[in-house]
Protein backbone atom coordinates (compact mmCIF):
# COMPACT_ATOMS: atom_id res chain seq x y z
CA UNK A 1 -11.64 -30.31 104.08
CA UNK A 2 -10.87 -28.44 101.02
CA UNK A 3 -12.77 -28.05 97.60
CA UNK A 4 -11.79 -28.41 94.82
CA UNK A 5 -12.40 -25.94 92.32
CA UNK A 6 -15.82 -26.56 90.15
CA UNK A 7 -14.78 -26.47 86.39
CA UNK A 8 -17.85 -25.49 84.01
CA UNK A 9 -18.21 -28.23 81.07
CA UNK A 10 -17.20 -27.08 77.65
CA UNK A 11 -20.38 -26.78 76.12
CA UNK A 12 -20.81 -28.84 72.48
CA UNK A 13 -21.30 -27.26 69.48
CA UNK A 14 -24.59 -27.34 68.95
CA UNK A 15 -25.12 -26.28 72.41
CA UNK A 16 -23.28 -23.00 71.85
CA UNK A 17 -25.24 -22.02 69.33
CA UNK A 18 -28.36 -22.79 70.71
CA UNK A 19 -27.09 -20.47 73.35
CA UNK A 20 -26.06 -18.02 70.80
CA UNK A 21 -29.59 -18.11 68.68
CA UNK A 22 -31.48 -17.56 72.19
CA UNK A 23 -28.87 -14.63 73.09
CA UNK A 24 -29.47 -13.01 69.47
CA UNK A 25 -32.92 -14.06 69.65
CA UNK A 26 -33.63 -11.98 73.17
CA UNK A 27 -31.52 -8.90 72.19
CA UNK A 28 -33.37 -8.40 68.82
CA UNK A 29 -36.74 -8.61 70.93
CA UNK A 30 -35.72 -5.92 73.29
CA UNK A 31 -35.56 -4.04 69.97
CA UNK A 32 -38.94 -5.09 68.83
CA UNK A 33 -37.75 -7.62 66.01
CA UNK A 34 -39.00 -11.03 64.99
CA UNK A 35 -36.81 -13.31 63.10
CA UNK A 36 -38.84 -16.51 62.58
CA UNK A 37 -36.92 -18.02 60.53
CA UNK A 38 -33.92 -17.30 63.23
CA UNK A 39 -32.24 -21.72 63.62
CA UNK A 40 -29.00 -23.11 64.27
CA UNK A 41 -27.63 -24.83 60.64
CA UNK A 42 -28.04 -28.45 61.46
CA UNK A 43 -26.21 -29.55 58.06
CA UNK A 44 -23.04 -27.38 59.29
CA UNK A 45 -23.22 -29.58 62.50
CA UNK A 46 -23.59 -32.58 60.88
CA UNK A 47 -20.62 -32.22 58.59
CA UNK A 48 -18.23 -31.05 61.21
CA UNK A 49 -18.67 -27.26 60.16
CA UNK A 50 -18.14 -24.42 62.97
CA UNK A 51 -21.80 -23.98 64.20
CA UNK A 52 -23.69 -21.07 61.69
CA UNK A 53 -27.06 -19.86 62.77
CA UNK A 54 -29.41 -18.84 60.34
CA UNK A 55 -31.20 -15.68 60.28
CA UNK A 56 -33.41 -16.45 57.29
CA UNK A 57 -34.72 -13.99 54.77
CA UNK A 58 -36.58 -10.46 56.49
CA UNK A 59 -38.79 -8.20 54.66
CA UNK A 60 -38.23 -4.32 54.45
CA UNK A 61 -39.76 -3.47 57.26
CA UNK A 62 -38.01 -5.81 59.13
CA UNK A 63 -34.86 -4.75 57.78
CA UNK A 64 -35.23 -1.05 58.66
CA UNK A 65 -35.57 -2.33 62.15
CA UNK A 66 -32.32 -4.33 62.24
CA UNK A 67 -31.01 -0.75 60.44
CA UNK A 68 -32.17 1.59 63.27
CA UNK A 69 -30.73 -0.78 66.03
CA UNK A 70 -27.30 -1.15 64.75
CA UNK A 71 -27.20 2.80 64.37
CA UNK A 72 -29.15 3.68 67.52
CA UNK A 73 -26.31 5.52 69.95
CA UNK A 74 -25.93 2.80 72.47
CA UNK A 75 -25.39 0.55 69.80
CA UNK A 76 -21.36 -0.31 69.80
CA UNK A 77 -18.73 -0.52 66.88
CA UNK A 78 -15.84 -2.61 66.72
């Protein structure tokens, strides 16, 4: 008897960027940085906006993390 091929459901919206907040969320830990204030934008949801997460305000220190991360040499560019 054959099978048929499983198709993965198209996840909604807001599930994507749950997804991508947890994805962010886990790679900036790796690095050692907190963003508590790190939340999916439920008023760009509810309006029918592409899904925006929000990464909130960070102090200096946090900031100079974020910095050293992006310009560490396994870090990419486009």
């Amino acid at each position: 008897m054959p099978t048929s091929p499983t198709t993965t459901p198209t996840p909604t919206p807001r599930q994507a960027a749950e997804t991508a907040m947890r994805e962010l969320d886990t790679a900036l830990r790796r690095h050692g940085i907190l963003l508590p204030s790190l939340s999916v934008d439920g008023h760009a949801l509810r309006v029918g906006l592409r899904p925006l997460l929000g990464l909130g305000r960070v102090n200096l220190d946090t900031a100079k993390m974020l910095t050293d991360a992006l310009n560490s040499p396994g870090a990419s560019t486009p």
